[in-house]
N, C-alpha and C. Protein backbone atom coordinates (compact mmCIF):
# COMPACT_ATOMS: atom_id res chain seq x y z
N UNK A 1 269.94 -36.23 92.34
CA UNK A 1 269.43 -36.98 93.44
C UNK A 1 270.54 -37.37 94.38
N UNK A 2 271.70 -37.73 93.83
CA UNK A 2 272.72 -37.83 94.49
C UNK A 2 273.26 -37.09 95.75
N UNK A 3 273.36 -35.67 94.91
CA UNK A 3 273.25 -34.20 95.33
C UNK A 3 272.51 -34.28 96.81
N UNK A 4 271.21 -34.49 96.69
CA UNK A 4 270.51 -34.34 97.93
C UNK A 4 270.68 -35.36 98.99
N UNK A 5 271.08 -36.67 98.60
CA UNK A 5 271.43 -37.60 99.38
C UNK A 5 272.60 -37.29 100.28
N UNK A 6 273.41 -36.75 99.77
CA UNK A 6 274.60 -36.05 100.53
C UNK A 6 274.35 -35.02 101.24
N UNK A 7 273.65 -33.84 100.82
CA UNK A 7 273.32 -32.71 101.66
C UNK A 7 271.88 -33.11 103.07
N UNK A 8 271.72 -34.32 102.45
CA UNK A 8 270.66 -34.57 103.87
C UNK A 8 271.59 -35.56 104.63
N UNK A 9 272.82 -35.97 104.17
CA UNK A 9 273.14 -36.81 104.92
C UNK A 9 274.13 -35.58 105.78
N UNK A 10 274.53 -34.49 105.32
CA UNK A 10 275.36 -33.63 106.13
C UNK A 10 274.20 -33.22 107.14
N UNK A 11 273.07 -32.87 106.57
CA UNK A 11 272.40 -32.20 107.71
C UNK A 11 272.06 -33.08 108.67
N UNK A 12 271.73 -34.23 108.49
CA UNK A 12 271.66 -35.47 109.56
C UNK A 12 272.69 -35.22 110.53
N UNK A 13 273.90 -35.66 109.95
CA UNK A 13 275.03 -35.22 110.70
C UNK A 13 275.06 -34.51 112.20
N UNK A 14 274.67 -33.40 111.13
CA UNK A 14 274.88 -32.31 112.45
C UNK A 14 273.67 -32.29 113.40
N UNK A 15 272.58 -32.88 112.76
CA UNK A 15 271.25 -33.37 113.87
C UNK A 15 271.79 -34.06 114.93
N UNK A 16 272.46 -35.42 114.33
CA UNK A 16 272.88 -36.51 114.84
C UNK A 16 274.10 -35.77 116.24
N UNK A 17 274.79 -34.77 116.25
CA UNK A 17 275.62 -33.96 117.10
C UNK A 17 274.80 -33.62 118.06
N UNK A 18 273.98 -32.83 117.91
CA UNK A 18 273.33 -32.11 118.73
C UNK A 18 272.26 -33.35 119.36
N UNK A 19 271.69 -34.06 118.96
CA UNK A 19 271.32 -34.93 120.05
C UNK A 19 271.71 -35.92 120.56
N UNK A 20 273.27 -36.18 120.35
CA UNK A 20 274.65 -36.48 121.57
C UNK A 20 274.34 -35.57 122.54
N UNK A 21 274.74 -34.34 121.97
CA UNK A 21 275.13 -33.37 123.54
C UNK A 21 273.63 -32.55 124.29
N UNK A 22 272.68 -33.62 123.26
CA UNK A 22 271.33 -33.46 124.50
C UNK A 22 270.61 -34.46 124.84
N UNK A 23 272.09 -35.70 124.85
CA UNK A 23 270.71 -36.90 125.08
C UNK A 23 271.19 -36.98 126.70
N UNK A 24 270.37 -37.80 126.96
CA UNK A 24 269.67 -37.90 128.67
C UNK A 24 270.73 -38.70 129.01
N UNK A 25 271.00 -37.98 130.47
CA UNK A 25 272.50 -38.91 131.15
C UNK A 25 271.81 -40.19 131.63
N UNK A 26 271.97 -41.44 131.45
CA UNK A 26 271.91 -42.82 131.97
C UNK A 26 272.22 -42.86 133.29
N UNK A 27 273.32 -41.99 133.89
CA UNK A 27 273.71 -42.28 135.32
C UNK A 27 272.92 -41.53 136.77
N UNK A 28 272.49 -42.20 137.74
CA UNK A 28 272.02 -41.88 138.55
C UNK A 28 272.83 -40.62 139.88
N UNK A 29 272.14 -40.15 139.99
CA UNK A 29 272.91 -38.96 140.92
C UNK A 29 272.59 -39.40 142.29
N UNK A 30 273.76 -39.84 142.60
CA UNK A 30 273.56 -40.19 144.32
C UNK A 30 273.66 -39.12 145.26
N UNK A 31 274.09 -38.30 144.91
CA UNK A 31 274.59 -36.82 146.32
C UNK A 31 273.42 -36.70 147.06
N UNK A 32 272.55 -35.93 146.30
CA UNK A 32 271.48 -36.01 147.19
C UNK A 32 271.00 -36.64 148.08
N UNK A 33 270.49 -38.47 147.39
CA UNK A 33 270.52 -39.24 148.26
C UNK A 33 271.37 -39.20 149.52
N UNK A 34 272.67 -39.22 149.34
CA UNK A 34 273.58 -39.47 150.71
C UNK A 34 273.83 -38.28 151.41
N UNK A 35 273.32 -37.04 150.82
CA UNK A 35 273.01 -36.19 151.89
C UNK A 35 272.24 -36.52 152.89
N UNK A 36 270.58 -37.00 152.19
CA UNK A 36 269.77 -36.84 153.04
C UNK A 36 269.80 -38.09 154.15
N UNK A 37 270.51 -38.81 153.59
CA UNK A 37 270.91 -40.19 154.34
C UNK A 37 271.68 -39.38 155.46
N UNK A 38 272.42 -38.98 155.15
CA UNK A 38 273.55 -38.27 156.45
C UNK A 38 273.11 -37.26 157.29
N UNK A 39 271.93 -36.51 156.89
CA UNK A 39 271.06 -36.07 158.12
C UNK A 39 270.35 -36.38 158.34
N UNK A 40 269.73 -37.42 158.03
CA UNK A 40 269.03 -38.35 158.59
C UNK A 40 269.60 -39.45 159.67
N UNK A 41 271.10 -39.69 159.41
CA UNK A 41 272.17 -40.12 160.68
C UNK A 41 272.26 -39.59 161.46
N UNK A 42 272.67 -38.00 161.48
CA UNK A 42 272.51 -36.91 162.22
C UNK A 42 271.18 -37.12 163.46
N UNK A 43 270.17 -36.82 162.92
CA UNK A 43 268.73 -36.37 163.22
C UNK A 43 269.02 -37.93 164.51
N UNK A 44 268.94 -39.03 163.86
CA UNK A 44 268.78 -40.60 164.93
C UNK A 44 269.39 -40.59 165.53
N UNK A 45 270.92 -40.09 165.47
CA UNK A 45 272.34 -39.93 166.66
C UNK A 45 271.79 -39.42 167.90
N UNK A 46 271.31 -38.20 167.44
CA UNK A 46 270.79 -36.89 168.68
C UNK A 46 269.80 -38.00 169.12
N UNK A 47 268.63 -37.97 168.46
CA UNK A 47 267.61 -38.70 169.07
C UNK A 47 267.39 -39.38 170.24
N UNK A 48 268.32 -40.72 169.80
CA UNK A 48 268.12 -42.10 169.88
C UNK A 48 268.65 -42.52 171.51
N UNK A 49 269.63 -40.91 172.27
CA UNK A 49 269.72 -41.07 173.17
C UNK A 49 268.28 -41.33 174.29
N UNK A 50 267.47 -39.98 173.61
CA UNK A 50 266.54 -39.09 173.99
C UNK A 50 265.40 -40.16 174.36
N UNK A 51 265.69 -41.35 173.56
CA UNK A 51 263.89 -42.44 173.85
C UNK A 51 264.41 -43.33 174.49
N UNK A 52 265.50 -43.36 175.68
CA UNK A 52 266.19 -44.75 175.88
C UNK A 52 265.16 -45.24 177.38
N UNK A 53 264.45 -44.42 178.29
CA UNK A 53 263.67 -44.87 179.27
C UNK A 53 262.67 -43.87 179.36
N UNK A 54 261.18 -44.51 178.85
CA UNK A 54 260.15 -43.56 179.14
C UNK A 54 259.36 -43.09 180.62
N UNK A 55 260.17 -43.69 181.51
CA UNK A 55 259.68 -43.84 182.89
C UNK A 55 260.33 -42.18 183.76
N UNK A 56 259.44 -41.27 184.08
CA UNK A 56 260.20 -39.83 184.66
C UNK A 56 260.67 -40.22 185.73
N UNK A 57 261.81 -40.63 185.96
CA UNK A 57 262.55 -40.55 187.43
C UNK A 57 263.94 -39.56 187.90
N UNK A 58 263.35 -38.72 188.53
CA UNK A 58 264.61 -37.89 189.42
C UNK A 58 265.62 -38.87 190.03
N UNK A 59 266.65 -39.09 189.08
CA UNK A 59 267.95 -40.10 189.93
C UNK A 59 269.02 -39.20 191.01
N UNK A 60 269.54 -39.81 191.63
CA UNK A 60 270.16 -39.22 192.69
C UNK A 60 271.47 -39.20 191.71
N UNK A 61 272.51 -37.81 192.50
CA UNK A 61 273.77 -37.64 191.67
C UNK A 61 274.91 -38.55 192.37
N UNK A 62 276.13 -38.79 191.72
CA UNK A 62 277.12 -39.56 192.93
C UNK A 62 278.21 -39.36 191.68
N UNK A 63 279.52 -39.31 192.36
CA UNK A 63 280.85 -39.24 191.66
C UNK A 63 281.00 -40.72 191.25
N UNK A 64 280.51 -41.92 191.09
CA UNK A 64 281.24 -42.99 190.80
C UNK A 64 281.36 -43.30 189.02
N UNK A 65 282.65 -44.05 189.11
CA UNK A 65 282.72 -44.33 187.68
C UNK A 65 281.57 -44.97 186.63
N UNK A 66 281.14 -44.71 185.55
CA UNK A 66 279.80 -45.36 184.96
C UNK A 66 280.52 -46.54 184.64
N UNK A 67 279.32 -47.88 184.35
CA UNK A 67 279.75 -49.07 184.06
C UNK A 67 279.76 -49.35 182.83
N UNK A 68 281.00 -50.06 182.37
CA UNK A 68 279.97 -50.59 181.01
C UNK A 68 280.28 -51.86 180.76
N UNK A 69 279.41 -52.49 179.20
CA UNK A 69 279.53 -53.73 179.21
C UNK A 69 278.67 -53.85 177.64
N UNK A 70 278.96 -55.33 177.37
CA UNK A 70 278.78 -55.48 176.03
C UNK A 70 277.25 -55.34 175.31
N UNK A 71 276.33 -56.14 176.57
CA UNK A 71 275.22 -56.36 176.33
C UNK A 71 274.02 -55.56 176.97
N UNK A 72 272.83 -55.21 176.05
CA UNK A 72 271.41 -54.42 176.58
C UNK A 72 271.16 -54.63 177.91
N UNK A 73 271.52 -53.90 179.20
CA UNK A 73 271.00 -54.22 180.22
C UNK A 73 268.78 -53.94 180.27
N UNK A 74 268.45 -54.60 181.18
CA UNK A 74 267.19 -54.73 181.46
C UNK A 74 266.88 -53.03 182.44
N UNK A 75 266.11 -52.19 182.46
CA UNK A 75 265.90 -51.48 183.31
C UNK A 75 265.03 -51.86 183.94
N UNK A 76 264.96 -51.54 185.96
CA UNK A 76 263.40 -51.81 186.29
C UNK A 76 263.71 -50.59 187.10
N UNK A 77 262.52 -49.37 186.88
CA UNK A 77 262.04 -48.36 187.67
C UNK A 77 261.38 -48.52 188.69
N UNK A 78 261.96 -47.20 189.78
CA UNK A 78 260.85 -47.28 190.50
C UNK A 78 260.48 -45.91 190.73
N UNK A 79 259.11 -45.30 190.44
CA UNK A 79 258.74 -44.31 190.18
C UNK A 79 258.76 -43.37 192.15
N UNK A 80 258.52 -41.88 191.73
CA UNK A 80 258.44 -41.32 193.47
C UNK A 80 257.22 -41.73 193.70
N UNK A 81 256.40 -42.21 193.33
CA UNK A 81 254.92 -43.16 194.24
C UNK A 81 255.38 -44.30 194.14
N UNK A 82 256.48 -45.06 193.95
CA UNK A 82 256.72 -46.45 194.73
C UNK A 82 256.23 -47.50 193.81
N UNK A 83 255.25 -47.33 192.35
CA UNK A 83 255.31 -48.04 191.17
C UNK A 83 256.58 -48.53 190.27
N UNK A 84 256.53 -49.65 190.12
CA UNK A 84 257.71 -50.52 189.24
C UNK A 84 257.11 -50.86 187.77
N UNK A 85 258.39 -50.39 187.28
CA UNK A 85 258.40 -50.17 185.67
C UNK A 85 259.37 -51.65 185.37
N UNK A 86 258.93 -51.96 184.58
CA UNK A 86 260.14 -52.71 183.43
C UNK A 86 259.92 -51.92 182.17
N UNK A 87 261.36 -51.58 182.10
CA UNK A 87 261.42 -50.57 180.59
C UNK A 87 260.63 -49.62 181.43
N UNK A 88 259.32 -49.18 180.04
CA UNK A 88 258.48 -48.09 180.63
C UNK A 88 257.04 -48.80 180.52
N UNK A 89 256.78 -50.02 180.90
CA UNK A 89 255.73 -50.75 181.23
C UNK A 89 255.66 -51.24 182.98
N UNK A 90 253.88 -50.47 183.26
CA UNK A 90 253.75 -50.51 184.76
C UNK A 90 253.87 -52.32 184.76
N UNK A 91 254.25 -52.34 186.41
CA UNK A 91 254.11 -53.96 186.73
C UNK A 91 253.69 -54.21 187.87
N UNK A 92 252.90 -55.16 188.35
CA UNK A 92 253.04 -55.71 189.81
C UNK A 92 253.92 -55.75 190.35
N UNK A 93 254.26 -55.46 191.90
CA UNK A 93 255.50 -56.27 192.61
C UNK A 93 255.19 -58.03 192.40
N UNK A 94 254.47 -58.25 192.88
CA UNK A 94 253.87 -59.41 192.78
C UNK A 94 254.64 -60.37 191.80
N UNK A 95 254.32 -59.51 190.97
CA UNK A 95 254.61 -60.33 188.94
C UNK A 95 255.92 -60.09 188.38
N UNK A 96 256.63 -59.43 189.41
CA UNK A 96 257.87 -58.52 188.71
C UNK A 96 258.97 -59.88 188.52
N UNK A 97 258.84 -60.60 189.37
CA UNK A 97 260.04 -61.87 189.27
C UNK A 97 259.57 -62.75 187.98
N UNK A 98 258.37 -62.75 187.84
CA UNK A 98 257.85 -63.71 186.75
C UNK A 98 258.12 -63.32 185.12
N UNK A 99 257.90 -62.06 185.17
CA UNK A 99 258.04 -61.35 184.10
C UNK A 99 259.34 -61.19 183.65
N UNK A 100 260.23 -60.99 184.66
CA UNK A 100 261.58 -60.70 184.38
C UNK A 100 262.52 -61.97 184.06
N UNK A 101 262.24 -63.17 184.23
CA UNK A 101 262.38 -64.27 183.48
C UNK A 101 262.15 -64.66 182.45
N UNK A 102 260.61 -64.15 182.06
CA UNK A 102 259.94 -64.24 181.32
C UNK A 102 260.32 -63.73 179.96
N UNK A 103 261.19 -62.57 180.60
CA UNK A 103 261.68 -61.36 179.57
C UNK A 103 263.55 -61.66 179.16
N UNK A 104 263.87 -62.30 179.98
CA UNK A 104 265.17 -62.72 180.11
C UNK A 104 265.64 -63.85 179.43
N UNK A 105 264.39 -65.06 179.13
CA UNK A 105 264.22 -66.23 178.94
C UNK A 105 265.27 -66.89 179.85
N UNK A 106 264.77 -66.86 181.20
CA UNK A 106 265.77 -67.44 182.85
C UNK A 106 267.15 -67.65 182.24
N UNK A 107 267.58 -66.05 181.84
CA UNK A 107 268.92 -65.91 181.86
C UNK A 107 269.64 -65.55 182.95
N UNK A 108 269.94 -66.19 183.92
CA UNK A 108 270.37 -64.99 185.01
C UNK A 108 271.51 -64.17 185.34
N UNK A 109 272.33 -64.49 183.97
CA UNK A 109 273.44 -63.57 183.93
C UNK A 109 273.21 -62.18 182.90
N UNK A 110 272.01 -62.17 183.15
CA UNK A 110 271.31 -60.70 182.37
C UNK A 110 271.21 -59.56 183.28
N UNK A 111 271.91 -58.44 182.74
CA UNK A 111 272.34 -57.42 183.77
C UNK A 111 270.98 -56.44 183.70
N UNK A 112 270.95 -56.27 185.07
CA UNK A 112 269.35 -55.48 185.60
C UNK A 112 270.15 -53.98 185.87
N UNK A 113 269.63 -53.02 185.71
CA UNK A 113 269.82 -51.49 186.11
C UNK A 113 268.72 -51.32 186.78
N UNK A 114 268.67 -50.45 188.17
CA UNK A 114 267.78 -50.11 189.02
C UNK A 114 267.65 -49.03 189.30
N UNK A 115 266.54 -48.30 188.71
CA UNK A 115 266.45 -46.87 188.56
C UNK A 115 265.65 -46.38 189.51
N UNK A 116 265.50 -45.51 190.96
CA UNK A 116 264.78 -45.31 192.02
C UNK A 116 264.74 -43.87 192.16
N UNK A 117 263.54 -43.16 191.83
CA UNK A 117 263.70 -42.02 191.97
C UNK A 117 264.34 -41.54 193.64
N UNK A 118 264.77 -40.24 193.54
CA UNK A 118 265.83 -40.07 195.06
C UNK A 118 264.52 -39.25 195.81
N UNK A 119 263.25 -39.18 195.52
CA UNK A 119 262.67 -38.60 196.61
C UNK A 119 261.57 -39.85 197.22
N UNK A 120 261.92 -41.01 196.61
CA UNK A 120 261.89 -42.46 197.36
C UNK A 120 262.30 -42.44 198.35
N UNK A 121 261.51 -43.71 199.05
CA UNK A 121 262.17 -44.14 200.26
C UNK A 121 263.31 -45.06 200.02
N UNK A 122 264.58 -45.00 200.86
CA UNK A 122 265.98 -46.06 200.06
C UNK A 122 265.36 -47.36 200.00
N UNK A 123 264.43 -47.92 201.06
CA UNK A 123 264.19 -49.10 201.71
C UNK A 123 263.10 -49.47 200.34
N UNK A 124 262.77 -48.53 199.45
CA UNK A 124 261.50 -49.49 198.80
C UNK A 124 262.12 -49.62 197.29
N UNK A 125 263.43 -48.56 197.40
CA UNK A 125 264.62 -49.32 195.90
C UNK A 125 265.31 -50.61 196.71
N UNK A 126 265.73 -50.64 197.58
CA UNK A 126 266.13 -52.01 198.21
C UNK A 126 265.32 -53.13 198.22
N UNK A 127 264.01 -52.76 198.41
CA UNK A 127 263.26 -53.93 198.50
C UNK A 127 263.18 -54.78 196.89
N UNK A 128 263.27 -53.68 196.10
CA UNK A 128 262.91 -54.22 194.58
C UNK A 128 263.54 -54.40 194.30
N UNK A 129 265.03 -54.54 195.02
CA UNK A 129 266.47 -55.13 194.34
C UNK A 129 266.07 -56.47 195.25
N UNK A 130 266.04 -56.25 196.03
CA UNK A 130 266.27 -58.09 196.80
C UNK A 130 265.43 -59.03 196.34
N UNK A 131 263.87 -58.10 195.31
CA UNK A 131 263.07 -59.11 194.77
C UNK A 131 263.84 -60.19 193.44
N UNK A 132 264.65 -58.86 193.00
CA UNK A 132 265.57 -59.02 191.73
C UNK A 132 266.61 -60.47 192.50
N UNK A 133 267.37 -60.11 193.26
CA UNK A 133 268.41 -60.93 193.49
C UNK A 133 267.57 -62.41 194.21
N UNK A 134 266.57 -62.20 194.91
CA UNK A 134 266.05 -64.36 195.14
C UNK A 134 265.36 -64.24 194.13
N UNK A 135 265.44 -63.74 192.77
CA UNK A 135 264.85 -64.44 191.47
C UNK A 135 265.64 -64.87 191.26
N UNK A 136 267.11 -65.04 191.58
CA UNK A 136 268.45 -65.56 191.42
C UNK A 136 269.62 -64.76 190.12
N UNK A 137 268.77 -63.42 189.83
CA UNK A 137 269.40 -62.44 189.30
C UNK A 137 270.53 -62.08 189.92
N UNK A 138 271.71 -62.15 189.59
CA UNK A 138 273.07 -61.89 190.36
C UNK A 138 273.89 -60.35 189.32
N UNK A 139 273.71 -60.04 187.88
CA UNK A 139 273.87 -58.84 188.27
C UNK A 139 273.08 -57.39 188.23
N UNK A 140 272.75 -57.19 189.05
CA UNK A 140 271.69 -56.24 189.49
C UNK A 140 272.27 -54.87 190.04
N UNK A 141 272.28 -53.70 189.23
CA UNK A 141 272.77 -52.73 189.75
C UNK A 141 272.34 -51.08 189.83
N UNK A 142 272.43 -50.37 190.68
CA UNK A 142 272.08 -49.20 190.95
C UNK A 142 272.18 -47.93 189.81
N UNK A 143 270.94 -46.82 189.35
CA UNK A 143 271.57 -45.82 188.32
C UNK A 143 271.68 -44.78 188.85
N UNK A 144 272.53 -43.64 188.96
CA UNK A 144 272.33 -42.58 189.67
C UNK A 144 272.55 -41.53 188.66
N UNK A 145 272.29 -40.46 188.64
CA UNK A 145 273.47 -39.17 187.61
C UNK A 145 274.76 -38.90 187.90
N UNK A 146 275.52 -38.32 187.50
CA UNK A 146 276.97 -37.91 187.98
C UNK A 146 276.46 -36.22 188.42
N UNK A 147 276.95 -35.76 189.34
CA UNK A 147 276.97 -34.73 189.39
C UNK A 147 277.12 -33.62 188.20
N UNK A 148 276.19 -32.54 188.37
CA UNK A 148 276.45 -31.58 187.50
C UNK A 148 277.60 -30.63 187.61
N UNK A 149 278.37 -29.89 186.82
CA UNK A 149 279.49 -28.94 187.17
C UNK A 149 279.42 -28.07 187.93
N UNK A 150 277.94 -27.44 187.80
CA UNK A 150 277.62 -25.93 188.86
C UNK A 150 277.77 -25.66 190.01
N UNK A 151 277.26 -27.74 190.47
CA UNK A 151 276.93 -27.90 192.08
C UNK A 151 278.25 -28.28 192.96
């Protein structure tokens, strides 16, 4: 009896080996994950330019330096039929000073971008800037494109 106590304890043994080198790894495999994380960075980079104003406006080109600055400027469009956007929501002229306070919480050192399509009249992007500036909006400024290389 002895005898067998030993020979089952060898064969245990070597059971006991083999399901070491087939027991289940405990550790989690991240690669994958941070692949798909990283084209998924990818994919929002490209994007994220792509959704920045839903309003179609043909901007005029001009050589001047672009601006920059720390904080989200406000956009207000003005479409080639002479409709005003905040962001890409239609607005009254009417309502446009109210709203833009409204939206600002009467910040008036909140920087406005003024987007006017160029087959506008100049006088009706001017007009919607001067509505901007006696709301007592002081910085309020023009968007144009930079010229392309071809032209």
């Amino acid at each position: 009896m002895g005898a067998q106590l030993s020979s089952g304890s060898g064969g245990g043994g070597r059971r006991g080996r083999r399901r070491n080198s087939r027991a289940a790894m405990s550790d989690i495999n991240v690669t994958p994950m941070v692949d798909v994380m990283l084209v998924l960075l990818v994919i929002f980079m490209v994007a994220a330019p792509l959704m920045t104003v839903g309003v179609e406006v043909d901007l005029p080109e001009t050589n001047a330096a672009p601006m920059t600055g720390q904080d989200e400027p406000l956009v207000v469009s003005v479409s080639s039929d002479g409709t005003i956007y905040i962001m890409d929501s239609e607005i009254a002229q009417e309502t446009l000073t109210e709203k833009l306070d409204a939206i600002t919480d009467n910040k008036q050192e909140t920087r406005i971008f003024v987007r006017g399509d160029k087959a506008i009249d100049y006088g009706r992007v001017m007009e919607v800037m001067g509505l901007i500036k006696d709301a007592g909006f002081t910085k309020v400024a023009l968007i144009a494109e930079l010229p392309s290389k071809g032209s």
